[in-house]
C-alpha atoms as a PDB file:
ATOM      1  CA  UNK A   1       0.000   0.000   0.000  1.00  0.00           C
ATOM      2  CA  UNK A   2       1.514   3.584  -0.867  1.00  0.00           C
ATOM      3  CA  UNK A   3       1.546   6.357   1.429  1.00  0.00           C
ATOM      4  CA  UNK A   4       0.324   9.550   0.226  1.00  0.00           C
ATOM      5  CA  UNK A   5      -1.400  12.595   1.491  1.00  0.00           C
ATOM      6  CA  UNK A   6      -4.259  14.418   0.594  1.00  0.00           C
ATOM      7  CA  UNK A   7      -4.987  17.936   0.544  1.00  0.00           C
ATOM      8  CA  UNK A   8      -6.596  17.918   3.541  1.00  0.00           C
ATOM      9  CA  UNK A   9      -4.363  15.981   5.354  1.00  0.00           C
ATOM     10  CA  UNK A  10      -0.708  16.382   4.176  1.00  0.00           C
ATOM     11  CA  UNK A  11       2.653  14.077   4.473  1.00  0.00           C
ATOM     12  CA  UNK A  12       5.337  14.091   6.823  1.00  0.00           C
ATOM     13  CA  UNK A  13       8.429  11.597   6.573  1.00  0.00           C
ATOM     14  CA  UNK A  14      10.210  11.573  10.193  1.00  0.00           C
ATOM     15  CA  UNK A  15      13.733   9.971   9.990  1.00  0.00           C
ATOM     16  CA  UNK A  16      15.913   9.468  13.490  1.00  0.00           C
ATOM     17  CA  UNK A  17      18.037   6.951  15.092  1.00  0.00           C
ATOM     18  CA  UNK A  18      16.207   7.993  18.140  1.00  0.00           C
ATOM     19  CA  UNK A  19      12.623   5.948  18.504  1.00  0.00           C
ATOM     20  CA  UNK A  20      11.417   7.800  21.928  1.00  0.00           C
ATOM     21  CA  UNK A  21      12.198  11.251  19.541  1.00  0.00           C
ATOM     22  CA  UNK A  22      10.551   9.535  16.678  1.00  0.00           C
ATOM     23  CA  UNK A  23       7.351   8.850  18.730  1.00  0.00           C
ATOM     24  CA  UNK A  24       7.124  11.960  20.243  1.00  0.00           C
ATOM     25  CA  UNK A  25       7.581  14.063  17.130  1.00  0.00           C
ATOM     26  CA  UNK A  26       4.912  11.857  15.497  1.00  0.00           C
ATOM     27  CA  UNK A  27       2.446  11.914  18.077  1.00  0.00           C
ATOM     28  CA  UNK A  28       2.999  15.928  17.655  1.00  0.00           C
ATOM     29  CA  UNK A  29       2.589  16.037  14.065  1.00  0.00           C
ATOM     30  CA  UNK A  30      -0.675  14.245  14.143  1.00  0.00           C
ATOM     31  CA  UNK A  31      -2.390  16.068  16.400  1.00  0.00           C
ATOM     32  CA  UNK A  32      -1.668  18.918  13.841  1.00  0.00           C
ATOM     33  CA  UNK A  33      -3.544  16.832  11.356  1.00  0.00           C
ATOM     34  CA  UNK A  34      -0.457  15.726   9.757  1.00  0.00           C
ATOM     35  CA  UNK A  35      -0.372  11.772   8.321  1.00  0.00           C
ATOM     36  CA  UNK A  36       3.734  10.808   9.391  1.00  0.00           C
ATOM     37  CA  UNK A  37       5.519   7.991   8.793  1.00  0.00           C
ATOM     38  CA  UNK A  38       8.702   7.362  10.428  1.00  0.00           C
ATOM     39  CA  UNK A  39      12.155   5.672   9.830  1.00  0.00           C
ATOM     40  CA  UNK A  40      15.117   4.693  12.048  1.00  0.00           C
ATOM     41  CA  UNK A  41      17.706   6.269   9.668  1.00  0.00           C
ATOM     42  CA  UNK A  42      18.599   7.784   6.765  1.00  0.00           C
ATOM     43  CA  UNK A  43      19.099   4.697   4.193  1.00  0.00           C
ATOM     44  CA  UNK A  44      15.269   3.672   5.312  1.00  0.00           C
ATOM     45  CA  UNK A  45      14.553   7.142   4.971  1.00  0.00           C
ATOM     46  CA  UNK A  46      15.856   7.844   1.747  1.00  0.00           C
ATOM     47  CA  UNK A  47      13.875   4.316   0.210  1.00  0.00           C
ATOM     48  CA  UNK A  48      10.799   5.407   2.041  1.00  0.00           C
ATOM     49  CA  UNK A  49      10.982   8.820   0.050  1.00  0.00           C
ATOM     50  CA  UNK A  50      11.862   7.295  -3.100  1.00  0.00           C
ATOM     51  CA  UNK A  51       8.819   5.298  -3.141  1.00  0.00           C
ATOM     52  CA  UNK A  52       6.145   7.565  -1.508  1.00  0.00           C
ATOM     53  CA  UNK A  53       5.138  11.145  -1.484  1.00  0.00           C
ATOM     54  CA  UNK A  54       5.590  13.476   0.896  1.00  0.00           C
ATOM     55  CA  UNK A  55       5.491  17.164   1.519  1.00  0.00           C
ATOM     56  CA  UNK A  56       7.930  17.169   4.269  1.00  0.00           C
ATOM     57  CA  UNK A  57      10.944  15.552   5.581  1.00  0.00           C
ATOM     58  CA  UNK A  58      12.175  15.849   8.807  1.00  0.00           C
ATOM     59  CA  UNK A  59      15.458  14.210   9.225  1.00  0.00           C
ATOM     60  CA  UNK A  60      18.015  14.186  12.672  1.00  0.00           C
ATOM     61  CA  UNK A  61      21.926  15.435  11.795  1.00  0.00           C
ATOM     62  CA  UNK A  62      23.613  12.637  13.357  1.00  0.00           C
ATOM     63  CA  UNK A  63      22.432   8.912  12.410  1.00  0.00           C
ATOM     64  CA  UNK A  64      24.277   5.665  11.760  1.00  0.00           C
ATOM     65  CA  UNK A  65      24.933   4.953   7.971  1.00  0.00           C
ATOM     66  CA  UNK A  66      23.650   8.103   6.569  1.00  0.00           C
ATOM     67  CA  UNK A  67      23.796  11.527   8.322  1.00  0.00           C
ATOM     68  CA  UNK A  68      20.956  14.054   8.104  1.00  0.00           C
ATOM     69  CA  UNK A  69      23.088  16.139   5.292  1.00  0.00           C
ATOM     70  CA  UNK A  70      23.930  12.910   2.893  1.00  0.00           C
ATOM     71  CA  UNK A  71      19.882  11.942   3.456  1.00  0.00           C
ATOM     72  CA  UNK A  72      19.327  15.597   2.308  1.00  0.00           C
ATOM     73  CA  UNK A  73      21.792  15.581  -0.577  1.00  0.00           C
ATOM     74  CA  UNK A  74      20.086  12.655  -2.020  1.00  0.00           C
ATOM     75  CA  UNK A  75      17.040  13.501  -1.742  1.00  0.00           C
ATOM     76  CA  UNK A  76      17.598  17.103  -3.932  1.00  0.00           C
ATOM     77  CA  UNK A  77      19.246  15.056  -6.006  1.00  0.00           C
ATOM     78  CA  UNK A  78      15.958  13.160  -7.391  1.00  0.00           C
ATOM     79  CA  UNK A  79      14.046  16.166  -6.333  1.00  0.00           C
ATOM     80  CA  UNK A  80      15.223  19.415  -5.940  1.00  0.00           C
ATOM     81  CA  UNK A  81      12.329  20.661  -4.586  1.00  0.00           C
ATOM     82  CA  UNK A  82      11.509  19.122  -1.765  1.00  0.00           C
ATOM     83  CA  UNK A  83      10.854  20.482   1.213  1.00  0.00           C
ATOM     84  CA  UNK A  84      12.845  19.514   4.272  1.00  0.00           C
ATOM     85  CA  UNK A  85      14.219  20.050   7.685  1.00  0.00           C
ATOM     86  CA  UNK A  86      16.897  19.656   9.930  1.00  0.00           C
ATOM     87  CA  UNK A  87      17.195  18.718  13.230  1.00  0.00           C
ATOM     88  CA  UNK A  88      19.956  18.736  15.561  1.00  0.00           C
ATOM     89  CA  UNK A  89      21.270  18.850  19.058  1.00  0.00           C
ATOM     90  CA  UNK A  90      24.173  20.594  17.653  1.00  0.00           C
ATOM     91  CA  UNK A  91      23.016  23.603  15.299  1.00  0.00           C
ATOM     92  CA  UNK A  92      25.496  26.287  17.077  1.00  0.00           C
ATOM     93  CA  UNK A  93      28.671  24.384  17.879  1.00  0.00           C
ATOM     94  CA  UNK A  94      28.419  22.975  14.470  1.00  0.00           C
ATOM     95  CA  UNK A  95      27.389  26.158  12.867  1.00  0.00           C
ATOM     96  CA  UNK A  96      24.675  24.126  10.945  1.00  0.00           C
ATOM     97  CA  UNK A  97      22.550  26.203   8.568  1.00  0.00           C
ATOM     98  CA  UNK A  98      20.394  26.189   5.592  1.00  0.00           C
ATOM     99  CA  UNK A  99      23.421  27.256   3.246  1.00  0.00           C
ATOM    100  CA  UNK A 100      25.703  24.406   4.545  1.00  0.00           C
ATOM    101  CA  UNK A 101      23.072  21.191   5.163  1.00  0.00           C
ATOM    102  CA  UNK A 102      21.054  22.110   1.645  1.00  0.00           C
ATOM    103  CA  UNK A 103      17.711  22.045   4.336  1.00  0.00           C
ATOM    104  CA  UNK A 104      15.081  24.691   4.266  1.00  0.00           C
ATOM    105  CA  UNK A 105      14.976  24.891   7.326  1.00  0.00           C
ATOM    106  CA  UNK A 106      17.541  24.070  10.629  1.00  0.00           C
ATOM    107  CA  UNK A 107      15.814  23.994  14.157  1.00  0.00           C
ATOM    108  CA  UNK A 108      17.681  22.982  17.153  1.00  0.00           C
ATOM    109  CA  UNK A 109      16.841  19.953  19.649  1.00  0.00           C
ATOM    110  CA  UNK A 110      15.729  21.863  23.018  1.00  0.00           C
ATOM    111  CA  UNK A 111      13.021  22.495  24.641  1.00  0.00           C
ATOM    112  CA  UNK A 112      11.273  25.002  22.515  1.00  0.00           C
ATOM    113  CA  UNK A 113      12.075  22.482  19.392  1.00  0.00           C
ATOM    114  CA  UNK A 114       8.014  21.242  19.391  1.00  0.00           C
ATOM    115  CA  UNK A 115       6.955  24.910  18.884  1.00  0.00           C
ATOM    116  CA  UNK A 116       9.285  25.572  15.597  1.00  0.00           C
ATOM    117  CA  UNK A 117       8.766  22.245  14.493  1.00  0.00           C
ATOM    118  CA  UNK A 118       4.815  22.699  14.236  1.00  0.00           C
ATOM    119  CA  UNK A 119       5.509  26.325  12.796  1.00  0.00           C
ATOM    120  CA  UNK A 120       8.225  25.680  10.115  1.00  0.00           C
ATOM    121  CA  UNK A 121       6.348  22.450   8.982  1.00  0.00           C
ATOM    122  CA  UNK A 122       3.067  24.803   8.329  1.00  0.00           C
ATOM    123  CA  UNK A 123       4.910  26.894   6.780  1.00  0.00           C
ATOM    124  CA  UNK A 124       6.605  24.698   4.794  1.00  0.00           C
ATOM    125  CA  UNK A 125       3.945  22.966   3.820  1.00  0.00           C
ATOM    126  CA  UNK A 126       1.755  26.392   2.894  1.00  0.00           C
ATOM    127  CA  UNK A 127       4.797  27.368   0.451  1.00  0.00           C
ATOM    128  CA  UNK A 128       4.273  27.618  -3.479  1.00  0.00           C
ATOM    129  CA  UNK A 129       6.299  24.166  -4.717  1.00  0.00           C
ATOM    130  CA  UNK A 130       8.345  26.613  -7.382  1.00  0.00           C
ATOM    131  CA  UNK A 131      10.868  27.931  -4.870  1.00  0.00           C
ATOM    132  CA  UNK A 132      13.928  27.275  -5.021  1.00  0.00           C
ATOM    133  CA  UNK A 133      15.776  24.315  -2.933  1.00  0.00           C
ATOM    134  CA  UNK A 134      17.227  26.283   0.616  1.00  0.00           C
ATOM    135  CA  UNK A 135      20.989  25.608  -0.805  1.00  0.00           C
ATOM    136  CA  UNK A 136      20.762  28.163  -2.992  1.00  0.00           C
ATOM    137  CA  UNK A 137      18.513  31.121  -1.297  1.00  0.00           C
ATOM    138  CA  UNK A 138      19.196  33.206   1.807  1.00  0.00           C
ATOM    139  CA  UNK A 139      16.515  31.663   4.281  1.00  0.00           C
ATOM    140  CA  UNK A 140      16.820  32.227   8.017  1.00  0.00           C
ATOM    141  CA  UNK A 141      18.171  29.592  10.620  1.00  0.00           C
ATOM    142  CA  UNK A 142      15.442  28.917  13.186  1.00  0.00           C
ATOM    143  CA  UNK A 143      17.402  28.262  16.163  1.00  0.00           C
ATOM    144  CA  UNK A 144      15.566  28.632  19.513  1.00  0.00           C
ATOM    145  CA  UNK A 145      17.815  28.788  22.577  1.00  0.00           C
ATOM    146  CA  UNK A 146      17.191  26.768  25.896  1.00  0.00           C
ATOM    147  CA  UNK A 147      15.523  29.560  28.547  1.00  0.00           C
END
């Protein structure tokens, strides 16, 4: 069976090593309305996006076998563009941003990471599909600071 959205209820591909994140961030998404599926790292990821459709990714920076940025790289590769996000633990002391990961959008992994998550997916989604992949545009970082 394929996995596809409809207008009214559009796709979100979660990919992290991390299961208790991956549960969490798909029990979040889906109370927005949002169908998700979910896989435990990039390679799954990257077949799960070759063979479905979604209108967002949301992948972790650091997995086993293929990182967040390689998962991201591949997937402009087949299509440009798609619409996809970055998450990390590590935005600041890795200086990770749109321009250097090829995401549209990097959010960090605190505890405001729910609220930015919800937002930039919306937004995201709610974007005209001729824009430009984030790799080649000045879009902002999202990065929301423990309080």
């Amino acid at each position: 069976m394929k996995f596809s959205s409809s207008p009214s209820h559009p796709s979100v591909l979660l990919v992290d090593d991390n299961r208790d994140g991956l549960l969490v961030r798909r029990a979040l998404l889906e109370e927005q309305g949002y169908r998700v599926q979910i896989a435990i790292n990039g390679e799954e990821g990257l077949k799960l996006f070759l063979t479905c459709h979604f209108d967002v990714v949301v992948t972790d920076y650091r997995m086993p076998l293929m990182g967040g940025v390689e998962l991201i790289r591949r997937i402009r590769e087949g299509k440009p563009q798609a619409r996809v996000v970055l998450l990390s633990g590590f935005v600041e002391p890795l200086g990770l941003t749109e321009e250097n990961t090829g995401a549209d959008a990097v959010i960090a992994k605190n505890n405001h990471e729910a609220t930015h998550l919800v937002r930039c997916v919306r937004r995201l989604i709610n974007r005209p599909p001729s824009r430009k992949p984030a790799a080649s545009h000045g879009s902002s970082l999202i990065r929301a600071r423990a309080v």
